[in-house]
PDB file of N, CA and C in Angstrom:
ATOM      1  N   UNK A   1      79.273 -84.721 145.421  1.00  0.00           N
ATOM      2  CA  UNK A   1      79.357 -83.280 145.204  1.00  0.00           C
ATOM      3  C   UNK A   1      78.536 -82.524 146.256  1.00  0.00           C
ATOM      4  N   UNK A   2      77.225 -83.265 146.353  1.00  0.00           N
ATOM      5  CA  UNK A   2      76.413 -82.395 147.479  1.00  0.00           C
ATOM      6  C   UNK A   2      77.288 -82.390 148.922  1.00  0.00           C
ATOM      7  N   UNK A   3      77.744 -83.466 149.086  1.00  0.00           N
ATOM      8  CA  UNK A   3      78.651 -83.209 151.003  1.00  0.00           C
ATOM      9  C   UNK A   3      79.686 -82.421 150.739  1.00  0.00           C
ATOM     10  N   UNK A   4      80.883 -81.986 149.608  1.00  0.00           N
ATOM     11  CA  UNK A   4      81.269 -80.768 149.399  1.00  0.00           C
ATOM     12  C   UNK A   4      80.400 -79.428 149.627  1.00  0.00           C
ATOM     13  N   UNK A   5      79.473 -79.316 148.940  1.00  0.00           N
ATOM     14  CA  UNK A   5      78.844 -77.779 149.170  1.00  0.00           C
ATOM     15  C   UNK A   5      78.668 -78.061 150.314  1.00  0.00           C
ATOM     16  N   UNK A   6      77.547 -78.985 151.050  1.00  0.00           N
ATOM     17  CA  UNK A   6      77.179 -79.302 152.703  1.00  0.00           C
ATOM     18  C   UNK A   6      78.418 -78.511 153.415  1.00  0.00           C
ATOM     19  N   UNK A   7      79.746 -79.318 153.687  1.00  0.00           N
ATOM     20  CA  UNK A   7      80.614 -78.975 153.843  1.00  0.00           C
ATOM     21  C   UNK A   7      81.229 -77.844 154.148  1.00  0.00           C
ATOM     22  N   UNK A   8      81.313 -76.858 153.158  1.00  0.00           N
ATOM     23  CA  UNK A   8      81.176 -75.431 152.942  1.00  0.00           C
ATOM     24  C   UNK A   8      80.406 -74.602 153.462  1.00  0.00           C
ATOM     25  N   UNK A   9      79.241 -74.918 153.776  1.00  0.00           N
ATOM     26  CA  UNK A   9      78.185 -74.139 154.019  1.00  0.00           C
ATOM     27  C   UNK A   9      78.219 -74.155 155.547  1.00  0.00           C
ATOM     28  N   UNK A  10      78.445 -75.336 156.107  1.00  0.00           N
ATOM     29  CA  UNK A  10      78.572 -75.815 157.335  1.00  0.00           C
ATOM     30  C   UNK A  10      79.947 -74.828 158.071  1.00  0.00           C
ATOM     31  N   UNK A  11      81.045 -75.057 156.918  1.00  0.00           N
ATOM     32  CA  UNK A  11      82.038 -74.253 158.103  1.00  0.00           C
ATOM     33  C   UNK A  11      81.999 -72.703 157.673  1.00  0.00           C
ATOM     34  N   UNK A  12      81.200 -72.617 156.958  1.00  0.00           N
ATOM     35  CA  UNK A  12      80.965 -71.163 156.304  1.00  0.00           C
ATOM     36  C   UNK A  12      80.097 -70.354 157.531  1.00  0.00           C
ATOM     37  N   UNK A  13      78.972 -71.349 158.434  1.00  0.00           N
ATOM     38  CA  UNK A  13      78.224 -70.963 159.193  1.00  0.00           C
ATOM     39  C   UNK A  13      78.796 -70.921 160.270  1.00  0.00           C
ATOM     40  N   UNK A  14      79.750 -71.958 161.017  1.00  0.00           N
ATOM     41  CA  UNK A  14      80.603 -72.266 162.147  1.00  0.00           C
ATOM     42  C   UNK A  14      81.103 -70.845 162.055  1.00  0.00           C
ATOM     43  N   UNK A  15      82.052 -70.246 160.771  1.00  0.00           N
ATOM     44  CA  UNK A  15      82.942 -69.104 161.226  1.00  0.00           C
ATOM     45  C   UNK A  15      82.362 -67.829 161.135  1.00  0.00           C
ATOM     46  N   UNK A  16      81.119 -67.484 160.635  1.00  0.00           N
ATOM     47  CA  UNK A  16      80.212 -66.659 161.300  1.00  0.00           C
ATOM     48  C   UNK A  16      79.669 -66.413 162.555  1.00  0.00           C
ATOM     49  N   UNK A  17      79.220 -67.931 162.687  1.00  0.00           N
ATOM     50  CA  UNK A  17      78.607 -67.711 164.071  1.00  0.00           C
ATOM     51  C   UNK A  17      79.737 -67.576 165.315  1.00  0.00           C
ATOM     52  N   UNK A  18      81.377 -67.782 164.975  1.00  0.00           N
ATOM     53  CA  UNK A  18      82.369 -67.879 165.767  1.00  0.00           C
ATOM     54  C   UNK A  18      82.221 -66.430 165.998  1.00  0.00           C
ATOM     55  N   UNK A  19      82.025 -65.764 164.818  1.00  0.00           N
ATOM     56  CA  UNK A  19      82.524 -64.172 164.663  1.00  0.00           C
ATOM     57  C   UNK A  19      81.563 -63.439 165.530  1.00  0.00           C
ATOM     58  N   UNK A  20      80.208 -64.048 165.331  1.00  0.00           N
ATOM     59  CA  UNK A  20      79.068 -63.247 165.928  1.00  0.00           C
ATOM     60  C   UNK A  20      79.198 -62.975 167.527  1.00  0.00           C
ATOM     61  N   UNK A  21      79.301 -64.855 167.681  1.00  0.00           N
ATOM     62  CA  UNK A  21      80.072 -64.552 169.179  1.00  0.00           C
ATOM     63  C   UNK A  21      80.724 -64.451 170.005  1.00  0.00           C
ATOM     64  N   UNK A  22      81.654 -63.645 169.341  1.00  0.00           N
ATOM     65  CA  UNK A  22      83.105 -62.988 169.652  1.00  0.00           C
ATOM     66  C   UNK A  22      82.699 -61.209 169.688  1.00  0.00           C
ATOM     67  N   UNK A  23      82.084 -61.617 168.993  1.00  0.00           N
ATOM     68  CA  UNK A  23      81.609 -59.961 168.900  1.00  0.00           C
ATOM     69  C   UNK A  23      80.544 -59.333 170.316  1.00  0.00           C
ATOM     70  N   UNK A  24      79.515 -60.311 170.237  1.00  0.00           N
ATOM     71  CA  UNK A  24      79.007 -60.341 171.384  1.00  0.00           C
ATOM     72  C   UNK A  24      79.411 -61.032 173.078  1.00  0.00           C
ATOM     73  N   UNK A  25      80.068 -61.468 173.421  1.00  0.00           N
ATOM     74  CA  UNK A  25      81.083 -61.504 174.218  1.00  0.00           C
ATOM     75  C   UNK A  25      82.020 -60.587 174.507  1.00  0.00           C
ATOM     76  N   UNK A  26      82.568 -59.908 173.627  1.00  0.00           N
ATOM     77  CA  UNK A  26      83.106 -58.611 173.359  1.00  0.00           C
ATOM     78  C   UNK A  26      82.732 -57.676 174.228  1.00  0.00           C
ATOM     79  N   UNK A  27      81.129 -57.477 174.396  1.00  0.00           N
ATOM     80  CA  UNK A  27      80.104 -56.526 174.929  1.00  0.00           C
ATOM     81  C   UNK A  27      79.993 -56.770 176.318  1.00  0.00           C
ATOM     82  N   UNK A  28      79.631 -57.784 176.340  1.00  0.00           N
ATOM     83  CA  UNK A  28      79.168 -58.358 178.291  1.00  0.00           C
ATOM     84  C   UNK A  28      79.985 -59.224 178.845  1.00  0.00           C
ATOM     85  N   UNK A  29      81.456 -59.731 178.487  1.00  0.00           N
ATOM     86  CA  UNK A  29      82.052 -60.408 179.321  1.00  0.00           C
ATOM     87  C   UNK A  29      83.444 -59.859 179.165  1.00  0.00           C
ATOM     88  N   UNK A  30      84.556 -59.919 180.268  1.00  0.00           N
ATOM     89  CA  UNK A  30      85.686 -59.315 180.202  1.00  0.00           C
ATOM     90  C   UNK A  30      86.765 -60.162 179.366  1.00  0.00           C
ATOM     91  N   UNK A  31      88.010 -59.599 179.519  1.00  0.00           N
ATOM     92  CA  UNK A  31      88.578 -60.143 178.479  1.00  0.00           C
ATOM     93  C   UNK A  31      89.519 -61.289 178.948  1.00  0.00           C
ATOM     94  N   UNK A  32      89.380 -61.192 180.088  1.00  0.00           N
ATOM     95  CA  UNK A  32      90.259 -62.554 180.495  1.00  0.00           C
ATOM     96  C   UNK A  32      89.878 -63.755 181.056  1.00  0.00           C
ATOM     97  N   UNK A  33      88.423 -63.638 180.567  1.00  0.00           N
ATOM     98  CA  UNK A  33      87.833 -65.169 180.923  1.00  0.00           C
ATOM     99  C   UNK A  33      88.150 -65.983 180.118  1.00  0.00           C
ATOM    100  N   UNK A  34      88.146 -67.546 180.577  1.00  0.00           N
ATOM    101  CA  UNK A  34      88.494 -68.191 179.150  1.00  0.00           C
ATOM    102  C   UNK A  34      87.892 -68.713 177.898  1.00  0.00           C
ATOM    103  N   UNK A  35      86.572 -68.097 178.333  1.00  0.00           N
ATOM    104  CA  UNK A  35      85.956 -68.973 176.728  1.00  0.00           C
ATOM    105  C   UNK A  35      86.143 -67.243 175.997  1.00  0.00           C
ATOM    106  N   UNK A  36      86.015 -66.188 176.476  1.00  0.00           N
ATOM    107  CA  UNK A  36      86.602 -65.295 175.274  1.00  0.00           C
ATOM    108  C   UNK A  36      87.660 -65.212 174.903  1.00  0.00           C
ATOM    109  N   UNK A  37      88.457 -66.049 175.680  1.00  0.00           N
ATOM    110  CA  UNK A  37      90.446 -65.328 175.402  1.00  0.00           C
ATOM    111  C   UNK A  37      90.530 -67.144 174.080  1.00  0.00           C
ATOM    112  N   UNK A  38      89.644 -68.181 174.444  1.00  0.00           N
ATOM    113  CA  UNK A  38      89.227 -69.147 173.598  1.00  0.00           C
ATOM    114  C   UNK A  38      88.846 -69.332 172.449  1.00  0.00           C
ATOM    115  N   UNK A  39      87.879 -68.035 171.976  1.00  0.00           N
ATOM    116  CA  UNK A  39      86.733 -67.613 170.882  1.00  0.00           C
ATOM    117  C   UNK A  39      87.555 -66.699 170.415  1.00  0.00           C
ATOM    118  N   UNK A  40      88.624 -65.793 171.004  1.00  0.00           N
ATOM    119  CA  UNK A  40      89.523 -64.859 170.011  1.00  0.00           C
ATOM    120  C   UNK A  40      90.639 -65.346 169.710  1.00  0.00           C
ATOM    121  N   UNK A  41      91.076 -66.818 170.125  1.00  0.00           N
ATOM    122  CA  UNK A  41      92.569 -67.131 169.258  1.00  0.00           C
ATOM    123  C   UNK A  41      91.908 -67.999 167.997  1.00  0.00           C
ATOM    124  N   UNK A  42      90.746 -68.262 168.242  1.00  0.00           N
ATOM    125  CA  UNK A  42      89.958 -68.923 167.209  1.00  0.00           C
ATOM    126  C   UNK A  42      89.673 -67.853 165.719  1.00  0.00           C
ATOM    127  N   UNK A  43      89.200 -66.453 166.204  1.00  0.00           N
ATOM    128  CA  UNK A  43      88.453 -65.687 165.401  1.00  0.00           C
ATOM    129  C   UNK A  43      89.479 -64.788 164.914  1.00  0.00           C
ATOM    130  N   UNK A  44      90.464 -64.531 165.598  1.00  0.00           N
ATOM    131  CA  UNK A  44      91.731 -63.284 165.418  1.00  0.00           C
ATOM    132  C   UNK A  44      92.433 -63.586 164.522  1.00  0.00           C
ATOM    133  N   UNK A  45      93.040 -65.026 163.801  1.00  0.00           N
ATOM    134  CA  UNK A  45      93.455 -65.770 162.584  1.00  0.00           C
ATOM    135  C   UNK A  45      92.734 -64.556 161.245  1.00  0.00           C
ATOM    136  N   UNK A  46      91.396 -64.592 161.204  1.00  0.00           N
ATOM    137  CA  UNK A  46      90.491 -64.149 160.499  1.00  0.00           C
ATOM    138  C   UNK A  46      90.486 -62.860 160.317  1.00  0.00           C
ATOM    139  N   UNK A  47      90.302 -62.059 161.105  1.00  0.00           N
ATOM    140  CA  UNK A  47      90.085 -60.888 161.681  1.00  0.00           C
ATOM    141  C   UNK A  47      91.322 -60.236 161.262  1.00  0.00           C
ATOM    142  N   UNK A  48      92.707 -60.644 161.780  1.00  0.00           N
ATOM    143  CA  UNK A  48      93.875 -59.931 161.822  1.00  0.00           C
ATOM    144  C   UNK A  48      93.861 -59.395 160.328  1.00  0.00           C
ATOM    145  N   UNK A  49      93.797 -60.093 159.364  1.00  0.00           N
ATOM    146  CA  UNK A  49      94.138 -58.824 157.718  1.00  0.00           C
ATOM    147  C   UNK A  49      93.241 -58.155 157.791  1.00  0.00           C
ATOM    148  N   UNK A  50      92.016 -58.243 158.102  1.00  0.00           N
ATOM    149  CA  UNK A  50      90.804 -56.884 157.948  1.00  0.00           C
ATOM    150  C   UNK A  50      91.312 -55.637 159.103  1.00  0.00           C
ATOM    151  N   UNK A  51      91.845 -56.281 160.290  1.00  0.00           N
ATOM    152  CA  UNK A  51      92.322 -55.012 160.952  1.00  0.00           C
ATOM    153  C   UNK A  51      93.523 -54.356 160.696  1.00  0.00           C
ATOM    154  N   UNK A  52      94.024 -54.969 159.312  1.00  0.00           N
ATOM    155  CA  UNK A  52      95.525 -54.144 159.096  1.00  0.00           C
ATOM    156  C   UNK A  52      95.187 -53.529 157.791  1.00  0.00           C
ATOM    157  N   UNK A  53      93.815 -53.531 157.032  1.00  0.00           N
ATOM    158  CA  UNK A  53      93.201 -52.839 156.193  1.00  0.00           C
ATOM    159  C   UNK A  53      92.487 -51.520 156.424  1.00  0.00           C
ATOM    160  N   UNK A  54      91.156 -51.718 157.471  1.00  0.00           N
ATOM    161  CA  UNK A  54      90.396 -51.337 158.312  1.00  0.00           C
ATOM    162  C   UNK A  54      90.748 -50.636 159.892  1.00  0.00           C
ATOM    163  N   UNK A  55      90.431 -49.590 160.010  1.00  0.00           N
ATOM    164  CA  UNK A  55      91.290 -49.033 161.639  1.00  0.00           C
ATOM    165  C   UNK A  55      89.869 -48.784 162.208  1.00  0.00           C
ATOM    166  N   UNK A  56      89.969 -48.706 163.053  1.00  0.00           N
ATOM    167  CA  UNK A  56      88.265 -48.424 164.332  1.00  0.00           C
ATOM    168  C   UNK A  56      88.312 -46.666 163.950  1.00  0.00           C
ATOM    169  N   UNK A  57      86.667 -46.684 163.793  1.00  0.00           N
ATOM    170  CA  UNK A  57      85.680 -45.800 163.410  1.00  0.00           C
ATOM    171  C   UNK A  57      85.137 -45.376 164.743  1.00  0.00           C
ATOM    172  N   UNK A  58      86.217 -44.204 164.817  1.00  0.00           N
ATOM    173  CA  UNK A  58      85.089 -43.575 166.701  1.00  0.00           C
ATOM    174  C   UNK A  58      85.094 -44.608 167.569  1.00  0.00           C
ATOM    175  N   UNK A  59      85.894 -45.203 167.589  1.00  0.00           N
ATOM    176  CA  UNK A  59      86.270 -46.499 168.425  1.00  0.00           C
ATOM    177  C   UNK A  59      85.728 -48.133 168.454  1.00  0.00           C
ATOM    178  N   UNK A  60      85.112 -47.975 167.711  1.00  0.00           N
ATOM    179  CA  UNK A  60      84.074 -49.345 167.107  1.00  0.00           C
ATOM    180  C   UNK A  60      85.121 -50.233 166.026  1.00  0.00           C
ATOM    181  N   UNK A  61      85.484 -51.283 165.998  1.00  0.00           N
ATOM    182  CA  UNK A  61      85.531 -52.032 165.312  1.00  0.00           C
ATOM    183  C   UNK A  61      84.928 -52.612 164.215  1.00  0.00           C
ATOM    184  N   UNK A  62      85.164 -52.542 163.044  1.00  0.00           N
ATOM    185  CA  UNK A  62      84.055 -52.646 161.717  1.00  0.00           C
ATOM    186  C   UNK A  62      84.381 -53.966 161.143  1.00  0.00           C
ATOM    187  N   UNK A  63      85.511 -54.691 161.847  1.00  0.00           N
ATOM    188  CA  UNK A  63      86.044 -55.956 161.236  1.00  0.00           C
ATOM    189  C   UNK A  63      85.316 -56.510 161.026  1.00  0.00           C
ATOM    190  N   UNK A  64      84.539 -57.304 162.074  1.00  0.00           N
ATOM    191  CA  UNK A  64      83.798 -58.348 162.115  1.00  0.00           C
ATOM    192  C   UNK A  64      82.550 -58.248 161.290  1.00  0.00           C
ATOM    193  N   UNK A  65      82.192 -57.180 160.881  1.00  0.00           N
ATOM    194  CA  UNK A  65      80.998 -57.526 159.936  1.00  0.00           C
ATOM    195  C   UNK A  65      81.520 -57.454 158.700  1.00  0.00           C
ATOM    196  N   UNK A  66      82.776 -56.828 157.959  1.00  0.00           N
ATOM    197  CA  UNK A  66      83.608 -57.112 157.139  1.00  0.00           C
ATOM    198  C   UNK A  66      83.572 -58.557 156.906  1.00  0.00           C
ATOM    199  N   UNK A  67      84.318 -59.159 157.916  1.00  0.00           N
ATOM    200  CA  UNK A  67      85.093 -60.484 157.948  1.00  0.00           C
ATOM    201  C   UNK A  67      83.356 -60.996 157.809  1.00  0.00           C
ATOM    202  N   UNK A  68      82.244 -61.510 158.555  1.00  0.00           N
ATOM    203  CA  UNK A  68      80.994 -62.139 158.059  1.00  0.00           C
ATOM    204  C   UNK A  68      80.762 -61.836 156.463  1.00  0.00           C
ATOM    205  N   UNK A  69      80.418 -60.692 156.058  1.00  0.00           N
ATOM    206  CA  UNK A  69      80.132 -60.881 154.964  1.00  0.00           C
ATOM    207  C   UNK A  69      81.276 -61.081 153.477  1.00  0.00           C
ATOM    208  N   UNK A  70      82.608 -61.085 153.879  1.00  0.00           N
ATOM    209  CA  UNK A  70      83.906 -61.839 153.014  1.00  0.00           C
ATOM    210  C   UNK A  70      83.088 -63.068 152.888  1.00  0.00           C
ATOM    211  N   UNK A  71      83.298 -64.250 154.262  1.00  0.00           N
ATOM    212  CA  UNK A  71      82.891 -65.413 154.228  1.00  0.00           C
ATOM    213  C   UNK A  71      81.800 -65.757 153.830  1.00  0.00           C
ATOM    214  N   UNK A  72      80.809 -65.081 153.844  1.00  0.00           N
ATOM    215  CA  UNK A  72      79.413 -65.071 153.055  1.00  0.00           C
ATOM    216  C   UNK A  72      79.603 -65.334 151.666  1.00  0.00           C
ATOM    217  N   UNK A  73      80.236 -64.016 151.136  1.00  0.00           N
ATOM    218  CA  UNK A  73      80.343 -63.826 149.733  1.00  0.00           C
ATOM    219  C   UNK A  73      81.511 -65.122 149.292  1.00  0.00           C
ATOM    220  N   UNK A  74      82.080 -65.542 149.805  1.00  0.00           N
ATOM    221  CA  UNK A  74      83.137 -66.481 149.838  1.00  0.00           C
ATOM    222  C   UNK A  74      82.509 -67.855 149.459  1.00  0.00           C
ATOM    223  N   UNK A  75      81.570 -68.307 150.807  1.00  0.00           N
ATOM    224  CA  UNK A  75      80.640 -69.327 150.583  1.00  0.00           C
ATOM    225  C   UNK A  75      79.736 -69.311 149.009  1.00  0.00           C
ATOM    226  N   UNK A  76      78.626 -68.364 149.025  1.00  0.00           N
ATOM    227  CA  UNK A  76      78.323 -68.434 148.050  1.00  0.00           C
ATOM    228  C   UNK A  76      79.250 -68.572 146.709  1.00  0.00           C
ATOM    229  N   UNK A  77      80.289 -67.840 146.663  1.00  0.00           N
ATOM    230  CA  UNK A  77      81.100 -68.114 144.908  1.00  0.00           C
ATOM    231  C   UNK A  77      81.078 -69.360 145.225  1.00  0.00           C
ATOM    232  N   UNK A  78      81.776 -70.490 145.947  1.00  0.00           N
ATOM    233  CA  UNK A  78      82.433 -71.636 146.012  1.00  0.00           C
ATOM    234  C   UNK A  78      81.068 -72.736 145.712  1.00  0.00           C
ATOM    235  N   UNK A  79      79.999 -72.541 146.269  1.00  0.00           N
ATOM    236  CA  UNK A  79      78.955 -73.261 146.064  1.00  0.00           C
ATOM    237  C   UNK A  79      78.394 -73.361 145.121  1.00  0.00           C
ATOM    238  N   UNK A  80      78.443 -71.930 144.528  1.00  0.00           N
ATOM    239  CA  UNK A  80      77.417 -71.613 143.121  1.00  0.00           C
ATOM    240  C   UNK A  80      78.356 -72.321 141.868  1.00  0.00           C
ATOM    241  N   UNK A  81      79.636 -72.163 142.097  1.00  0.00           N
ATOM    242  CA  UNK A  81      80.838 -72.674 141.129  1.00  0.00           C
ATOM    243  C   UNK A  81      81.003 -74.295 141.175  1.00  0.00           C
ATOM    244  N   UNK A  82      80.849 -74.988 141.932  1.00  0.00           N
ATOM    245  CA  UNK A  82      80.976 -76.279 142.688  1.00  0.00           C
ATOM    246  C   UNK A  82      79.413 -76.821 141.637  1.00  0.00           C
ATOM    247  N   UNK A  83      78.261 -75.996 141.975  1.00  0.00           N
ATOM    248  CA  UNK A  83      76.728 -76.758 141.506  1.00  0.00           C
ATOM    249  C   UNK A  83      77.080 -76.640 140.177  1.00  0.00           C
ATOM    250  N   UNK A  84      77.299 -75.607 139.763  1.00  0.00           N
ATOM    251  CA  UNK A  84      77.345 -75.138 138.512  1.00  0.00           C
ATOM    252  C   UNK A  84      78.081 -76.013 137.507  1.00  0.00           C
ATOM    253  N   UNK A  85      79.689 -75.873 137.861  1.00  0.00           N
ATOM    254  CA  UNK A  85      80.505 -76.501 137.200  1.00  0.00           C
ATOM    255  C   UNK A  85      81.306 -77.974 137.159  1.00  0.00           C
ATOM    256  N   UNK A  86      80.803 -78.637 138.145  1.00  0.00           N
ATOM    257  CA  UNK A  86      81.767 -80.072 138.296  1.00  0.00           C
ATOM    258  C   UNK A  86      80.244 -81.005 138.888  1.00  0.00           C
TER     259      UNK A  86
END
């Protein structure tokens, strides 16, 4: 049961930290290099329903901290339900 939650938590952190740095890449590198055009066919899976919910605010993108804290709140139910119940 514990390498399930492990598990979870692990790719719970992977697709945060994918998001984080996609976001930051975003900022200081252009868009047709390949580890960003790499890090957004990875992160855009994710991303795409929050941006067909969500539209840019004064031109900023609000997805990505959306999409982190979904998977947050996501992780935690699944873990707390997992210790809890089985």
């Amino acid at each position: 049961m514990q390498y399930i939650i492990l598990f979870i938590q692990i790719l719970a952190r992977s697709i945060v930290f994918l998001l984080f740095l996609h976001v930051v890449l975003s900022l200081f590198m252009r868009a047709d290099k390949p580890l960003r055009i790499g890090i957004a066919r990875l992160v855009d899976p994710i991303l795409y329903p929050f941006r067909r919910l969500i539209k840019p605010f004064n031109g900023i993108d609000y997805t990505p901290v959306v999409a982190i804290l979904v998977v947050n709140l996501i992780e935690w139910l699944l873990t707390n339900f997992l210790a809890r119940y089985l």
